[in-house]
PDB file of N, CA and C in Angstrom:
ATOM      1  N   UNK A   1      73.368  59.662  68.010  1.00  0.00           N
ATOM      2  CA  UNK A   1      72.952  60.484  69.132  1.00  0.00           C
ATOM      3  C   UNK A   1      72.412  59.559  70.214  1.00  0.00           C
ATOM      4  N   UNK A   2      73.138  59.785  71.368  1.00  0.00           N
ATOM      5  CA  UNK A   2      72.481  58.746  72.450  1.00  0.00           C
ATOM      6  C   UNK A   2      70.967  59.407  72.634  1.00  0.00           C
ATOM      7  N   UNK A   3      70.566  58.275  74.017  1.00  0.00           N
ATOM      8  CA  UNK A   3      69.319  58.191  74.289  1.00  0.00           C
ATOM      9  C   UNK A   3      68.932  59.630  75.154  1.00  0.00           C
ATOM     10  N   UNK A   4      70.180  60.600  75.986  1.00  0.00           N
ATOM     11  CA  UNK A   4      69.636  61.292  77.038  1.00  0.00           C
ATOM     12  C   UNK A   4      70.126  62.652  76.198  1.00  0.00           C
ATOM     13  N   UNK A   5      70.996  62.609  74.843  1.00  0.00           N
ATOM     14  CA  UNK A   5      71.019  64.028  74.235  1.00  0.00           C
ATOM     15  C   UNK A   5      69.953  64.162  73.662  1.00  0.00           C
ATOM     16  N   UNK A   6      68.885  62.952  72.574  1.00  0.00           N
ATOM     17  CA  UNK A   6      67.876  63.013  72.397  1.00  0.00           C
ATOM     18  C   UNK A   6      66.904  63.876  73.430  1.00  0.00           C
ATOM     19  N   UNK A   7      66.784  63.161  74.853  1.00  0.00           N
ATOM     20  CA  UNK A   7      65.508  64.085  75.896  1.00  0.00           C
ATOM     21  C   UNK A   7      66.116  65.010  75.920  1.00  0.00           C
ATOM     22  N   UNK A   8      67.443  65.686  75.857  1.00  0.00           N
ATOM     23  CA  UNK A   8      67.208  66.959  76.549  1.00  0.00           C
ATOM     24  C   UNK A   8      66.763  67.752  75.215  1.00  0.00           C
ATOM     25  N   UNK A   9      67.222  67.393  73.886  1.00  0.00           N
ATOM     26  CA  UNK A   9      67.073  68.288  72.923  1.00  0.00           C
ATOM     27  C   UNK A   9      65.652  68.352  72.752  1.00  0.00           C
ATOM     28  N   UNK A  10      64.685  67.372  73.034  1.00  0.00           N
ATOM     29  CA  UNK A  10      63.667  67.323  73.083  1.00  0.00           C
ATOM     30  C   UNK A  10      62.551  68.113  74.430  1.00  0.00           C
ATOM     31  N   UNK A  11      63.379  68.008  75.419  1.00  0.00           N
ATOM     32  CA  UNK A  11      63.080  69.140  76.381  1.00  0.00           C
ATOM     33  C   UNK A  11      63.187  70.630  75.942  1.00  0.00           C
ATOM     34  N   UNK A  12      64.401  70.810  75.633  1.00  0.00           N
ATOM     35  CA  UNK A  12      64.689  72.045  75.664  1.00  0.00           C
ATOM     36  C   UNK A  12      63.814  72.696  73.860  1.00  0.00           C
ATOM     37  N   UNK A  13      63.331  72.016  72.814  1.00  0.00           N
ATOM     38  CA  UNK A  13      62.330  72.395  72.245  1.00  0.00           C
ATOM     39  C   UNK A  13      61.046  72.480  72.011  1.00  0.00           C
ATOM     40  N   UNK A  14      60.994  71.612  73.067  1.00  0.00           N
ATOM     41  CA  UNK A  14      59.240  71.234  73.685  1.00  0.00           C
ATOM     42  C   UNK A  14      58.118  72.610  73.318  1.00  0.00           C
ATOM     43  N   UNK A  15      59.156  73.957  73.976  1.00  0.00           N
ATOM     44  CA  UNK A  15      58.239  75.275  73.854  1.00  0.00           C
ATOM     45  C   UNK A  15      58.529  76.075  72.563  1.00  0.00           C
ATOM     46  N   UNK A  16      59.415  75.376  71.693  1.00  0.00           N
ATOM     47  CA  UNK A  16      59.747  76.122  70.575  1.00  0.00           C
ATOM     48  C   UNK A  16      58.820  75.053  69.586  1.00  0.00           C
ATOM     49  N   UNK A  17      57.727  75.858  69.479  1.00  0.00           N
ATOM     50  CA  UNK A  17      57.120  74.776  68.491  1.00  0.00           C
ATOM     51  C   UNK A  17      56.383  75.756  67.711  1.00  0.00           C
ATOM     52  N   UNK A  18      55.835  75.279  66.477  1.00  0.00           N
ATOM     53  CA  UNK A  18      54.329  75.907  65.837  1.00  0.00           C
ATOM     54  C   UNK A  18      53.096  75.715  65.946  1.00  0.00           C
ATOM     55  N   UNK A  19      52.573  76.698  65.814  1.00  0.00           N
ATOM     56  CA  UNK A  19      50.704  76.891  66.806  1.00  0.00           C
ATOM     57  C   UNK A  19      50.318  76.273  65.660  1.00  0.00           C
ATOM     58  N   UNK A  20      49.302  74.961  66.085  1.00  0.00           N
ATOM     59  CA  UNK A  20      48.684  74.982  65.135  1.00  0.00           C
ATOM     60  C   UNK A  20      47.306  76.049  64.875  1.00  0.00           C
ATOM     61  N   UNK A  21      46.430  75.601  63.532  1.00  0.00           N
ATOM     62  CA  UNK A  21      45.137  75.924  63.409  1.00  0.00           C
ATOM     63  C   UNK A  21      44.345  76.502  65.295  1.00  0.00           C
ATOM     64  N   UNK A  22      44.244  75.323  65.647  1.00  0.00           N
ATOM     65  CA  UNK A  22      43.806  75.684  66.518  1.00  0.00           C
ATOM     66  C   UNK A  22      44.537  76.548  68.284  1.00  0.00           C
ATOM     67  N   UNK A  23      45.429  76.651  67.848  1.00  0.00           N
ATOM     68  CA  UNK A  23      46.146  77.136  69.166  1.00  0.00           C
ATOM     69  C   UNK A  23      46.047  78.713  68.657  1.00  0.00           C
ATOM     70  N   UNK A  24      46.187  78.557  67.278  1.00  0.00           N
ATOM     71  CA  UNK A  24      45.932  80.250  66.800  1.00  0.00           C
ATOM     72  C   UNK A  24      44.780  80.598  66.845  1.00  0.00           C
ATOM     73  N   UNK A  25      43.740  79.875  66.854  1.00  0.00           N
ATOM     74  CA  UNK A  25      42.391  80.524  66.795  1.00  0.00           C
ATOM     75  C   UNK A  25      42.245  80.813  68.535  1.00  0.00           C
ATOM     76  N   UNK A  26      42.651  79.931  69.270  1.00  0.00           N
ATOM     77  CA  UNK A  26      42.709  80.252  70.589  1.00  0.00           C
ATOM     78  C   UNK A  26      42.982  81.322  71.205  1.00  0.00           C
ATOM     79  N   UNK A  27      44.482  81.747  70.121  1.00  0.00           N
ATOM     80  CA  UNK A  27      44.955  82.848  70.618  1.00  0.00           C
ATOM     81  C   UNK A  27      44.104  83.991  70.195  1.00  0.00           C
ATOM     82  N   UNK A  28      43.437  84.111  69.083  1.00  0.00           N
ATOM     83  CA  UNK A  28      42.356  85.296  68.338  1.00  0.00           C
ATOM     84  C   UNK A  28      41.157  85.257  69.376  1.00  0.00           C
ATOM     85  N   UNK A  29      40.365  84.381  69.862  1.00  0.00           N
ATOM     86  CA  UNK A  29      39.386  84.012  70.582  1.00  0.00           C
ATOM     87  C   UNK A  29      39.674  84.717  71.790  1.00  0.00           C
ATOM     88  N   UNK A  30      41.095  84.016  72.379  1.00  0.00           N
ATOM     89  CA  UNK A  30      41.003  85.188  73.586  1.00  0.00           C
ATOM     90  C   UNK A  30      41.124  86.573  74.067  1.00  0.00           C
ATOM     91  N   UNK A  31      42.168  86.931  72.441  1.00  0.00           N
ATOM     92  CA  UNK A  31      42.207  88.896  72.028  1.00  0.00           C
ATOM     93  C   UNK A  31      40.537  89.407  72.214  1.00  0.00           C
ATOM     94  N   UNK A  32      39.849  88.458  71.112  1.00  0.00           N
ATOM     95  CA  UNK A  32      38.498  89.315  71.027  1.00  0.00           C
ATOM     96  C   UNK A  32      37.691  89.752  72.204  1.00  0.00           C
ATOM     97  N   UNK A  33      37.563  87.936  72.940  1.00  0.00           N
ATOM     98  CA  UNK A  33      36.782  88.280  74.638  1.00  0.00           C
ATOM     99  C   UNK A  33      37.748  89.431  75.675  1.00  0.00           C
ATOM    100  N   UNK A  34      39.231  89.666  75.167  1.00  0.00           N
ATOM    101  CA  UNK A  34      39.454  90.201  76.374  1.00  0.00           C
ATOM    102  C   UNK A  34      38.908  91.341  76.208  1.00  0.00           C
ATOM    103  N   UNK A  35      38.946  91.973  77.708  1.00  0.00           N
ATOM    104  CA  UNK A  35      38.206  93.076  78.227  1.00  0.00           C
ATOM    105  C   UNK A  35      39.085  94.498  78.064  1.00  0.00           C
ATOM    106  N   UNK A  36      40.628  94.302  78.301  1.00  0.00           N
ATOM    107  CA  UNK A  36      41.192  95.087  78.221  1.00  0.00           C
ATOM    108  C   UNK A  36      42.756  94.456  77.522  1.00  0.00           C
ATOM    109  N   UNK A  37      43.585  95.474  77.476  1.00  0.00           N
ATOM    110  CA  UNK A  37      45.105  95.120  76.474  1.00  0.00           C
ATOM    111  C   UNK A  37      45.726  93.719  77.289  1.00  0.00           C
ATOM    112  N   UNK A  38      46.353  93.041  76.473  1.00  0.00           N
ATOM    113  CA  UNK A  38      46.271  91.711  77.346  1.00  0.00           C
ATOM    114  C   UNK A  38      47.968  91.686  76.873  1.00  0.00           C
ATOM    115  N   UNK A  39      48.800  91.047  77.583  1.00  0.00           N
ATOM    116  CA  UNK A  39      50.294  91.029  77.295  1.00  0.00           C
ATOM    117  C   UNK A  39      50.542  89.376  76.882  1.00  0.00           C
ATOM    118  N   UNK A  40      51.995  88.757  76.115  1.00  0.00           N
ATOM    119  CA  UNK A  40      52.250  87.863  76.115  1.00  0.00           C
ATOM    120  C   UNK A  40      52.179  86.712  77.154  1.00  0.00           C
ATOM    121  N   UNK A  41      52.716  87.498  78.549  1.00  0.00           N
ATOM    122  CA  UNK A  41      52.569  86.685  79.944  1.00  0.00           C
ATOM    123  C   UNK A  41      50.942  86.440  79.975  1.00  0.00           C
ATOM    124  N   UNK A  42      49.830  87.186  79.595  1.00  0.00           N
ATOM    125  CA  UNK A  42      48.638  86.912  79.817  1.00  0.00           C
ATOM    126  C   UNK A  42      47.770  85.213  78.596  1.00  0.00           C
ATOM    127  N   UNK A  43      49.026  85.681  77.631  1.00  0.00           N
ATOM    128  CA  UNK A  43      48.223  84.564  76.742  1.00  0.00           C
ATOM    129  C   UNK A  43      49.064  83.346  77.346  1.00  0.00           C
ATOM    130  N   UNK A  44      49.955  83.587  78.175  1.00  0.00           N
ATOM    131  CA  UNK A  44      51.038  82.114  78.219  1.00  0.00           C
ATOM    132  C   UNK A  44      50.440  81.561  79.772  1.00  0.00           C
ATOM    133  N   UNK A  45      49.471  82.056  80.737  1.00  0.00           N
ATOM    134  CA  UNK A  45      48.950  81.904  81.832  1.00  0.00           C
ATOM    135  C   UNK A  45      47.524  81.129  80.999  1.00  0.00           C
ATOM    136  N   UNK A  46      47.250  81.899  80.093  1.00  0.00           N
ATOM    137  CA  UNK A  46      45.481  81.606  79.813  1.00  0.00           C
ATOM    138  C   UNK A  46      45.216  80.429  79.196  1.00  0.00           C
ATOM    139  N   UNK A  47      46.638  80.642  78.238  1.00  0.00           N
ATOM    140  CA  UNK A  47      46.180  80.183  76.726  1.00  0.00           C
ATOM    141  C   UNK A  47      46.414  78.979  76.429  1.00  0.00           C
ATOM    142  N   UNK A  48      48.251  79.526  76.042  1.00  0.00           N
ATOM    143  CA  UNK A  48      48.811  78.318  75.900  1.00  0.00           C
ATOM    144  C   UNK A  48      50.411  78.259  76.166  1.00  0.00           C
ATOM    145  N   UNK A  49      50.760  77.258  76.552  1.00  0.00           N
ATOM    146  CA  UNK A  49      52.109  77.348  77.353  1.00  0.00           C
ATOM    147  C   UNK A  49      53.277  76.976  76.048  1.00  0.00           C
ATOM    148  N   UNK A  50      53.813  78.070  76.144  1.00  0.00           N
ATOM    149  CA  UNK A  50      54.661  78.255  74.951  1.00  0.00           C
ATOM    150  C   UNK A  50      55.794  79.258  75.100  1.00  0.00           C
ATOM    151  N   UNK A  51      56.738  79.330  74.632  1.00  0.00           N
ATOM    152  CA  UNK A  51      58.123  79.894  74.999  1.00  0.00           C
ATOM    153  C   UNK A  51      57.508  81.584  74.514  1.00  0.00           C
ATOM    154  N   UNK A  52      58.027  82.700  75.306  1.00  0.00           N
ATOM    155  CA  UNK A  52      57.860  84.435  74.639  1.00  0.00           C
ATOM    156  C   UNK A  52      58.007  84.257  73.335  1.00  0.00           C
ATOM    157  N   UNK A  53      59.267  84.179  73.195  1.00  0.00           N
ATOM    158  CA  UNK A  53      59.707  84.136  71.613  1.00  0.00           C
ATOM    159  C   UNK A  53      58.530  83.609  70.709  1.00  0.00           C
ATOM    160  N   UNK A  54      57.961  82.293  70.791  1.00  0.00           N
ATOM    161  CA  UNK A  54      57.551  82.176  70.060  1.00  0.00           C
ATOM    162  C   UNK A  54      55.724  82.455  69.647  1.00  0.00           C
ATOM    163  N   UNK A  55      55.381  83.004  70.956  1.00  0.00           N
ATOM    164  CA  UNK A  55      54.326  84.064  71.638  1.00  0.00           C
ATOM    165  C   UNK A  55      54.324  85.120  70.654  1.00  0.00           C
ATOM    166  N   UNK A  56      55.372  85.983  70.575  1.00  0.00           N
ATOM    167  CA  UNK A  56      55.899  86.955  70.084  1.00  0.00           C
ATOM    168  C   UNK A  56      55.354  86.753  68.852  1.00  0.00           C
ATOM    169  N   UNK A  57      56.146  86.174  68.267  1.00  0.00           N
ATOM    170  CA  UNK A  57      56.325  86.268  66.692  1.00  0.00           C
ATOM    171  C   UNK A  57      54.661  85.800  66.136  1.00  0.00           C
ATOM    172  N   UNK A  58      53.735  84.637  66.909  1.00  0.00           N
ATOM    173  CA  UNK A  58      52.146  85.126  66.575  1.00  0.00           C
ATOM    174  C   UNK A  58      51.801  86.449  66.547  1.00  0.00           C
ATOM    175  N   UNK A  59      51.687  86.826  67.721  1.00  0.00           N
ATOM    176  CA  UNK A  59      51.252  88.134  67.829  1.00  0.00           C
ATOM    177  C   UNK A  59      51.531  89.056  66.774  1.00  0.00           C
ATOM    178  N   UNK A  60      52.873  88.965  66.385  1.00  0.00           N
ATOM    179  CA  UNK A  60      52.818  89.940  65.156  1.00  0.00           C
ATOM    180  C   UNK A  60      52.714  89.509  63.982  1.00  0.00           C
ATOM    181  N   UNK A  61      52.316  88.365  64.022  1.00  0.00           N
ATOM    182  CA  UNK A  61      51.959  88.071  62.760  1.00  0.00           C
ATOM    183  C   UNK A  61      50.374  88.236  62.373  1.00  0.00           C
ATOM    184  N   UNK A  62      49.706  88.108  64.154  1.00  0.00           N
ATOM    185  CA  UNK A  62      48.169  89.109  63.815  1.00  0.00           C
ATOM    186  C   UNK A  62      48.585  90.169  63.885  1.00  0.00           C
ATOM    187  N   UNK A  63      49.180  91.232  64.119  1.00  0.00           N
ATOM    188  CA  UNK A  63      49.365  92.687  64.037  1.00  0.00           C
ATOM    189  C   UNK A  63      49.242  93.316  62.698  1.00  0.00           C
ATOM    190  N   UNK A  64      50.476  92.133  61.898  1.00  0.00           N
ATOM    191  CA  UNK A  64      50.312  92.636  60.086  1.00  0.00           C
ATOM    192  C   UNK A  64      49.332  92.094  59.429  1.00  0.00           C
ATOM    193  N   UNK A  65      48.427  91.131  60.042  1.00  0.00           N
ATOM    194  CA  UNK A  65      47.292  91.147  59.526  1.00  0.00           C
ATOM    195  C   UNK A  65      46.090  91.667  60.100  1.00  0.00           C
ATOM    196  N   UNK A  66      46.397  92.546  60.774  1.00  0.00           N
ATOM    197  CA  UNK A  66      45.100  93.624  61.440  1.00  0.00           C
ATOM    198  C   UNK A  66      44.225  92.686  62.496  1.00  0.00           C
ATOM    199  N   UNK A  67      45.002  91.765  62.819  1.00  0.00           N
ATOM    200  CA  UNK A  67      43.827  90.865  63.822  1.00  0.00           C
ATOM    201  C   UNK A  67      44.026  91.501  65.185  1.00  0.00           C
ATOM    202  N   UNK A  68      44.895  91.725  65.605  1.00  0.00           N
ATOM    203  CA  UNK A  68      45.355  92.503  66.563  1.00  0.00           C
ATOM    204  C   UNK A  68      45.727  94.163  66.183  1.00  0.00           C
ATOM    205  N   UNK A  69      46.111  94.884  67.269  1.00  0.00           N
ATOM    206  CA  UNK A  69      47.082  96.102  67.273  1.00  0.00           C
ATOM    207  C   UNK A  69      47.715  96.072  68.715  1.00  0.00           C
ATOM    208  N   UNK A  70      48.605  96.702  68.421  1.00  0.00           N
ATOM    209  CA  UNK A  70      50.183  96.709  69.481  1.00  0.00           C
ATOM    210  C   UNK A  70      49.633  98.331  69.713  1.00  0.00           C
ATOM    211  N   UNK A  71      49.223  98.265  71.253  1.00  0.00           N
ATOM    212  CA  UNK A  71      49.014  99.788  72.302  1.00  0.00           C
ATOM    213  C   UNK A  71      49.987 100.306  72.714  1.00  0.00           C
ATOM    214  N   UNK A  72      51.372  99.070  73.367  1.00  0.00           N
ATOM    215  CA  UNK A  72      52.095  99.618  73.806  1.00  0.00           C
ATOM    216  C   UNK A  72      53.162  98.107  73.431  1.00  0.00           C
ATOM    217  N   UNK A  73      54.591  98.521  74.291  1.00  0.00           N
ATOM    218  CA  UNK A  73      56.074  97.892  74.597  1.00  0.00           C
ATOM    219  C   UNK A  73      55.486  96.418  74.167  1.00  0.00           C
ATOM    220  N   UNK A  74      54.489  96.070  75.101  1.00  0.00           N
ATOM    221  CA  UNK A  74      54.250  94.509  75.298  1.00  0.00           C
ATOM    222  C   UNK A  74      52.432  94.426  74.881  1.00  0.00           C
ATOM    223  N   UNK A  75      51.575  95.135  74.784  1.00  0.00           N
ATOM    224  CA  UNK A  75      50.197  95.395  75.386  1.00  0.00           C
ATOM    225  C   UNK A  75      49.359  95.414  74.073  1.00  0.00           C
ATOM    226  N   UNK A  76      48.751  94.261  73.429  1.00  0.00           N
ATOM    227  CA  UNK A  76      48.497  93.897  72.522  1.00  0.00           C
ATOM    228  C   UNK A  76      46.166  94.037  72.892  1.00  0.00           C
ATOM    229  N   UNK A  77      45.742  94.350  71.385  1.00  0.00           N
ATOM    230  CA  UNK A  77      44.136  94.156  71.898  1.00  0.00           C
ATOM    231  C   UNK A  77      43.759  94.076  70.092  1.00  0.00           C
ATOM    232  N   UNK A  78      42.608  93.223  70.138  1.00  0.00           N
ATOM    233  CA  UNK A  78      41.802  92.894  68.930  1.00  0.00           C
ATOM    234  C   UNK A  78      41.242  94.395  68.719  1.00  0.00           C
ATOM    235  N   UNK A  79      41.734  94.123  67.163  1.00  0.00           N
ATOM    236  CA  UNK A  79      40.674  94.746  66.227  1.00  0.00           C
ATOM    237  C   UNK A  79      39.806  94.446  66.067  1.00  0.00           C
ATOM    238  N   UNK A  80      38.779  95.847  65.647  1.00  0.00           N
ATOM    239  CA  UNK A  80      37.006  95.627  65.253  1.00  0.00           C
ATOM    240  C   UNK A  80      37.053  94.729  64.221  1.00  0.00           C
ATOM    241  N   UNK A  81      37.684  94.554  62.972  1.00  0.00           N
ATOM    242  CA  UNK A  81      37.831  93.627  61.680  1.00  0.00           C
ATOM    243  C   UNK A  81      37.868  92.025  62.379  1.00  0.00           C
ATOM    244  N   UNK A  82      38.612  91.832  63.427  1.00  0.00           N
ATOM    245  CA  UNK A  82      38.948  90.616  64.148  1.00  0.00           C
ATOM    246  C   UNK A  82      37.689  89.962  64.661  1.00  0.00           C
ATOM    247  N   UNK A  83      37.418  91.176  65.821  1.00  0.00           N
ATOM    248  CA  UNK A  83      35.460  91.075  66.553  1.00  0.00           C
ATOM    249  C   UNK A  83      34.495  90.825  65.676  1.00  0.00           C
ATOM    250  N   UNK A  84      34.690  91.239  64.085  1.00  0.00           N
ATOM    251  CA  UNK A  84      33.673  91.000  63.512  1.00  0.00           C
ATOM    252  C   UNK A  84      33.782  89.655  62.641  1.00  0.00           C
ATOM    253  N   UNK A  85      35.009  89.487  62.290  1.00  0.00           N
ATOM    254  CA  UNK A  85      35.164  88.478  61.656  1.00  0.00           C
ATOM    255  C   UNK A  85      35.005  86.812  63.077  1.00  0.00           C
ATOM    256  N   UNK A  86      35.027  87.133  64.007  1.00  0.00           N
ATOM    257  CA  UNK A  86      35.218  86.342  65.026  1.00  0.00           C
ATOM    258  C   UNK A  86      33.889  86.164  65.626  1.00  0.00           C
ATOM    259  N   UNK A  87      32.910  87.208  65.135  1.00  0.00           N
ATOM    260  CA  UNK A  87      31.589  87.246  65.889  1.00  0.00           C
ATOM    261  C   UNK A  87      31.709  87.209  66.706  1.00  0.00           C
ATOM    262  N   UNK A  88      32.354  88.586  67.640  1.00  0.00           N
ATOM    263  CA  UNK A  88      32.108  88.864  68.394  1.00  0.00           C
ATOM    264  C   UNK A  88      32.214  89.788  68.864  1.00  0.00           C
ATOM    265  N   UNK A  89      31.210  89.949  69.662  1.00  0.00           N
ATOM    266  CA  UNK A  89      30.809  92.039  69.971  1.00  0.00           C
ATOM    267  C   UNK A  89      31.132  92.686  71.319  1.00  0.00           C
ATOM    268  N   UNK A  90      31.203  93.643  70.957  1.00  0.00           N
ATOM    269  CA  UNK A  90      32.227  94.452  72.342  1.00  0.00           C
ATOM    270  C   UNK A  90      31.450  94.246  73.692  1.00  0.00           C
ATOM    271  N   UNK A  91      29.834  93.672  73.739  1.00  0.00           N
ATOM    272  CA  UNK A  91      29.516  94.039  74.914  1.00  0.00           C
ATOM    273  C   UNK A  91      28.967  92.319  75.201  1.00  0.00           C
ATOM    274  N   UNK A  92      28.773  92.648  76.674  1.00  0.00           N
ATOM    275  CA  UNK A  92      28.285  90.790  77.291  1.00  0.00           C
ATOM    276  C   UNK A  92      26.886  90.711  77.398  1.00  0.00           C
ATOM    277  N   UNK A  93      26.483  89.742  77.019  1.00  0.00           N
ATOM    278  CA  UNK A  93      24.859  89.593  76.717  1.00  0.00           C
ATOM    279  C   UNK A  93      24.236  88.653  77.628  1.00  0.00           C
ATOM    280  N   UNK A  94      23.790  88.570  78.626  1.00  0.00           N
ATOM    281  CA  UNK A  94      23.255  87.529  80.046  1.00  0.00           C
ATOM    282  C   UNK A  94      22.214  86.595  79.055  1.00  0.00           C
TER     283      UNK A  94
END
């Protein structure tokens, strides 16, 4: 394999990758603080820059484990089990 099929294959999987430990806790961290239903485009602006697809398939993988729930099409929000296990509570404390 030459040198420039290498970069592109390497470009073009750059966003197809696996979250680690911490990119997933990132992603739980920011379900819990958000305020209201937050969409894939919202975690890929906030969070972390990563292809839908593979956005996606986290998300439901907190869904079947109750870390999340799916409101709507795209419109994802933490569970109380999540807030509590995450310590953290529905309201803001000055």
């Amino acid at each position: 394999m030459n040198t420039r099929t290498k970069q592109q294959k390497q470009s073009t999987c750059k966003h197809f990758k696996k979250f680690t430990f911490d990119d997933q806790l990132n992603i739980l961290l920011f379900a819990c603080y958000a305020t209201e239903p937050f969409s894939i485009q919202d975690i890929q602006d906030a969070v972390i820059d990563a292809h839908k697809a593979t956005i996606h398939s986290q998300l439901q993988n907190f869904v079947e484990q109750r870390y999340l729930e799916k409101i709507a099409d795209n419109k994802y929000r933490a569970t109380l089990y999540a807030k509590d296990i995450m310590n953290v509570k529905g309201v803001l404390i000055a």
